[in-house]
Protein backbone atom coordinates (compact mmCIF):
# COMPACT_ATOMS: atom_id res chain seq x y z
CA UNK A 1 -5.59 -57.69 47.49
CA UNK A 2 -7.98 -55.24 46.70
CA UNK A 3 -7.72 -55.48 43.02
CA UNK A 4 -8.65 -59.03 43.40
CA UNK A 5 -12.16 -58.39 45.39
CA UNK A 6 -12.92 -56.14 43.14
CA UNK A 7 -12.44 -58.12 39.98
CA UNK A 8 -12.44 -61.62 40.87
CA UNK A 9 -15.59 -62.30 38.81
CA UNK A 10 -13.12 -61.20 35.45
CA UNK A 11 -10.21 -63.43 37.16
CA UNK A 12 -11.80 -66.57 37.10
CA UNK A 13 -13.37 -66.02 33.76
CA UNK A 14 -9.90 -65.74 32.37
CA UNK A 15 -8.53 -68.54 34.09
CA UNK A 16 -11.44 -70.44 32.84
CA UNK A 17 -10.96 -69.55 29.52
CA UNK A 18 -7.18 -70.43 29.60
CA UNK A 19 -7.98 -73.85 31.14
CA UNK A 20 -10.35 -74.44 28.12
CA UNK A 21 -7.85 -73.44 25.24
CA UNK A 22 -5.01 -75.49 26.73
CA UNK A 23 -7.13 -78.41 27.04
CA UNK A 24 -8.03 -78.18 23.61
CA UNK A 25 -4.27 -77.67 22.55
CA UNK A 26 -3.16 -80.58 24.14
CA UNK A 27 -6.14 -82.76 22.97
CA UNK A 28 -5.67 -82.32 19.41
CA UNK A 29 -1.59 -82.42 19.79
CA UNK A 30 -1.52 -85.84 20.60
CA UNK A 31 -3.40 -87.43 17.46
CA UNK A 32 -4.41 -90.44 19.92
CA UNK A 33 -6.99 -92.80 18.08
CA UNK A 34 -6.73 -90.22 14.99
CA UNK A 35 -6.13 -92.49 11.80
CA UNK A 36 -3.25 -90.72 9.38
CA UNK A 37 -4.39 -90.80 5.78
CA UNK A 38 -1.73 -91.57 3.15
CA UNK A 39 -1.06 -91.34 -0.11
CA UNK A 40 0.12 -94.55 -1.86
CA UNK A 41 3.61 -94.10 -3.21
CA UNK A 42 5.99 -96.69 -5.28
CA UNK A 43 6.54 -98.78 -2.64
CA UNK A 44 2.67 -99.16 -2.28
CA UNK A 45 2.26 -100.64 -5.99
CA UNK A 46 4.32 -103.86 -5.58
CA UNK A 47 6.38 -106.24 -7.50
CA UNK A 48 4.81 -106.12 -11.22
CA UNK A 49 5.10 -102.50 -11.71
CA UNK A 50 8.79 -102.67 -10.01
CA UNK A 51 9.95 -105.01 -12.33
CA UNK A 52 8.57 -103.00 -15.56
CA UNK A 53 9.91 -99.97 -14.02
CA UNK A 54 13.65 -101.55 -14.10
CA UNK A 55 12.76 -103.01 -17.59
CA UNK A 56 12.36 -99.44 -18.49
CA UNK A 57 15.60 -98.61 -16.82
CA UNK A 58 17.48 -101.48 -18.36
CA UNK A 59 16.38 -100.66 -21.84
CA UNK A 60 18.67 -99.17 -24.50
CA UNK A 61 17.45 -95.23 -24.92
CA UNK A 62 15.29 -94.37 -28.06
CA UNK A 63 18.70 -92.30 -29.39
CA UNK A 64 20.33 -95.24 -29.38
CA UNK A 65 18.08 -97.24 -31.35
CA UNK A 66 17.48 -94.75 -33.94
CA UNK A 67 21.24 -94.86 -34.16
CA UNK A 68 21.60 -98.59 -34.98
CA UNK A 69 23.69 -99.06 -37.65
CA UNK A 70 25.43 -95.36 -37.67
CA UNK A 71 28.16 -96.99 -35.47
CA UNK A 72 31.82 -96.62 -35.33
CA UNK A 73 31.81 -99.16 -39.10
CA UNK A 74 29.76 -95.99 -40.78
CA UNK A 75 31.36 -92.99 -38.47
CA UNK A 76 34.49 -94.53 -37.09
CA UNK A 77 36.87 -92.64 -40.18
CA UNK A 78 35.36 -89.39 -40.42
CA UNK A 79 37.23 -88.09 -36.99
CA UNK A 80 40.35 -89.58 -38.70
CA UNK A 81 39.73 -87.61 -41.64
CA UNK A 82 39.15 -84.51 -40.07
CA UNK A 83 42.11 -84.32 -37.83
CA UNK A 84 44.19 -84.92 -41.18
CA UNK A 85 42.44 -82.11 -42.81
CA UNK A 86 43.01 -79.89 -39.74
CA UNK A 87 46.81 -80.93 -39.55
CA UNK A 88 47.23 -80.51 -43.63
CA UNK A 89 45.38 -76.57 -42.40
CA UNK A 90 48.15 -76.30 -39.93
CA UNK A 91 51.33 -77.55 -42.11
CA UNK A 92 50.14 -75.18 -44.83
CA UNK A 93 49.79 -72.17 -42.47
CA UNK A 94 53.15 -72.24 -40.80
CA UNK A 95 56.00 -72.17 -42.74
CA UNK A 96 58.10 -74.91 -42.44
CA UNK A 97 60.58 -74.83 -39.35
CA UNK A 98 64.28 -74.19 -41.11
CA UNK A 99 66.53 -76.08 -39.73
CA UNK A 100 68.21 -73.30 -37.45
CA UNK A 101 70.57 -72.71 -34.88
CA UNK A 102 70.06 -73.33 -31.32
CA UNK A 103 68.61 -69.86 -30.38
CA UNK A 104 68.15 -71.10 -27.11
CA UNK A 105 71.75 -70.13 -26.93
CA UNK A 106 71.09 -66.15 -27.26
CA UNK A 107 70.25 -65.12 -23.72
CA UNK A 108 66.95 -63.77 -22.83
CA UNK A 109 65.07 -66.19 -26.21
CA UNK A 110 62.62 -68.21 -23.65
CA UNK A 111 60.64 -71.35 -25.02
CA UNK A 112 58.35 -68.92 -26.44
CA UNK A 113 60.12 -66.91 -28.49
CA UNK A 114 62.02 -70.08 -29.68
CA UNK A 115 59.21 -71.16 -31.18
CA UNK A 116 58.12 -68.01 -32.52
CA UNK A 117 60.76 -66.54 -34.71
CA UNK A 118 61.06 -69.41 -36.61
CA UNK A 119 57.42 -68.63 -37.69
CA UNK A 120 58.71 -65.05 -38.24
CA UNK A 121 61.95 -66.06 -40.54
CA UNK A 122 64.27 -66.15 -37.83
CA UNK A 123 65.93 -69.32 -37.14
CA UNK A 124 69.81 -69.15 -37.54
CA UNK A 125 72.27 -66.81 -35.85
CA UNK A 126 73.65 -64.82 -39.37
CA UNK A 127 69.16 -64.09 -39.61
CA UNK A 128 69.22 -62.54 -36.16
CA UNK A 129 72.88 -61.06 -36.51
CA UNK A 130 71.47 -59.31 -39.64
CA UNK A 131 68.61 -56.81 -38.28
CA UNK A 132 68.78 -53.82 -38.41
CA UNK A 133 67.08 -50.89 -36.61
CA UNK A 134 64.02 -50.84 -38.98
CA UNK A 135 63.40 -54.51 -38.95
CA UNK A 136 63.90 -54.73 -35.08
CA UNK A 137 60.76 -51.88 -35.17
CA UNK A 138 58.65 -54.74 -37.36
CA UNK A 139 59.66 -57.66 -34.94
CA UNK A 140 58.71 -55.68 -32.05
CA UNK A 141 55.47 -54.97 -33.94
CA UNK A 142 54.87 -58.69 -34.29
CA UNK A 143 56.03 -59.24 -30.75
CA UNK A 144 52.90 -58.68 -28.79
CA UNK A 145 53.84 -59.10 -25.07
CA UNK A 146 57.55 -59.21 -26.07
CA UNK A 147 58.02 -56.30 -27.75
CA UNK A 148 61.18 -54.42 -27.20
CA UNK A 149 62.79 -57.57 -25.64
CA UNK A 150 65.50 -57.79 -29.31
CA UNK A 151 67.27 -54.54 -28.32
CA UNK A 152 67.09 -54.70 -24.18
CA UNK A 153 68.97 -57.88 -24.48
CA UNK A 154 71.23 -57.21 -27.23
CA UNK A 155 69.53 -60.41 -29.49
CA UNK A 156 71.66 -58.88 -32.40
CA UNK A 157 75.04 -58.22 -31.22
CA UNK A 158 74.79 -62.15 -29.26
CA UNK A 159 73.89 -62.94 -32.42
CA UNK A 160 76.93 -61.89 -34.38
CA UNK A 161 79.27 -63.23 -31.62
CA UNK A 162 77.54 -67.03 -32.05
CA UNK A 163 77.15 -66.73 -35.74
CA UNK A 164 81.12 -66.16 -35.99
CA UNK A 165 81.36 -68.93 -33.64
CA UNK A 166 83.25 -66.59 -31.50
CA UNK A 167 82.38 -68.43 -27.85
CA UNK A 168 85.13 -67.02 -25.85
CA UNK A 169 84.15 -63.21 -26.80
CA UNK A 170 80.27 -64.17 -26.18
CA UNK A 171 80.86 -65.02 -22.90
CA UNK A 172 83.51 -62.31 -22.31
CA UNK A 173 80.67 -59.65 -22.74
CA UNK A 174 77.43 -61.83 -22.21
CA UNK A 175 78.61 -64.60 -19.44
CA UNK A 176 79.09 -68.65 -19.95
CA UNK A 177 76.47 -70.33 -22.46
């Protein structure tokens, strides 16, 4: 109680202040009568420029004009003749398929390697039955990811047994076909 005696003068000018700065506060918060300036946006312009705007929208692109003419009667074959040209590329890289065995039969020859020894030269039984230790070192060497797979599944020796057309000894060392 003392405290306030003493400095009630410094009190009420504080509380004064306050009053002042909240009246302000809230007096400009409100934006009463204030009028809101805006900017004029699309909406704003009306209906002539919104109709030349969708004109614009509408209209065929500048690419496609320059293009008239160029069509699919002036470029139509060229894709044509490129994918032949690719294909003739491809026939003349691979050598053609020989008309093999089914090497699916030799266990452990996946879809993959079916496909790929024929691009090697290896495409009947008596080929595959005929490798010997230093050719089986040059397929593994062409191989990649299946390197060493010719001698860990015994390609060779199944090989031999299907190229003989001996069935029952095949499956008496290497299971059912």
């Amino acid at each position: 109680m003392e405290v306030l005696q003493t400095n009630w003068l410094a009190f009420a000018l504080a509380l004064l202040i306050g009053l002042l700065v909240a009246g302000w506060l809230f007096g400009h918060s409100s934006g009463g009568a204030r009028v809101r300036h805006h900017a004029p946006d699309v909406l704003d312009e009306g209906v002539a420029p919104a109709a030349r705007n969708q004109a614009l929208i509408d209209a065929p692109s500048a690419t496609t004009a320059a293009l008239a003419g160029t069509g699919p009667d002036i470029l139509g074959g060229i894709g044509e003749i490129v994918a032949m040209a690719a294909a003739q590329e491809v026939a003349a890289a691979q050598p053609a398929p020989a008309t093999g065995d089914d090497l699916a039969r030799i266990k452990g020859l996946g879809p993959k390697l079916q496909a790929l020894l024929p691009t090697l030269g290896l495409a009947t039984f008596t080929e595959i039955a005929a490798l010997r230790e230093a050719d089986l070192d040059a397929l593994d060497a062409k191989l990649g990811a299946f390197a060493g797979r010719p001698r860990r599944d015994g390609w060779v020796e199944q090989a031999k047994f299907l190229a003989a057309g001996d069935l029952a000894g095949f499956e008496g060392k290497f299971g059912k076909l």
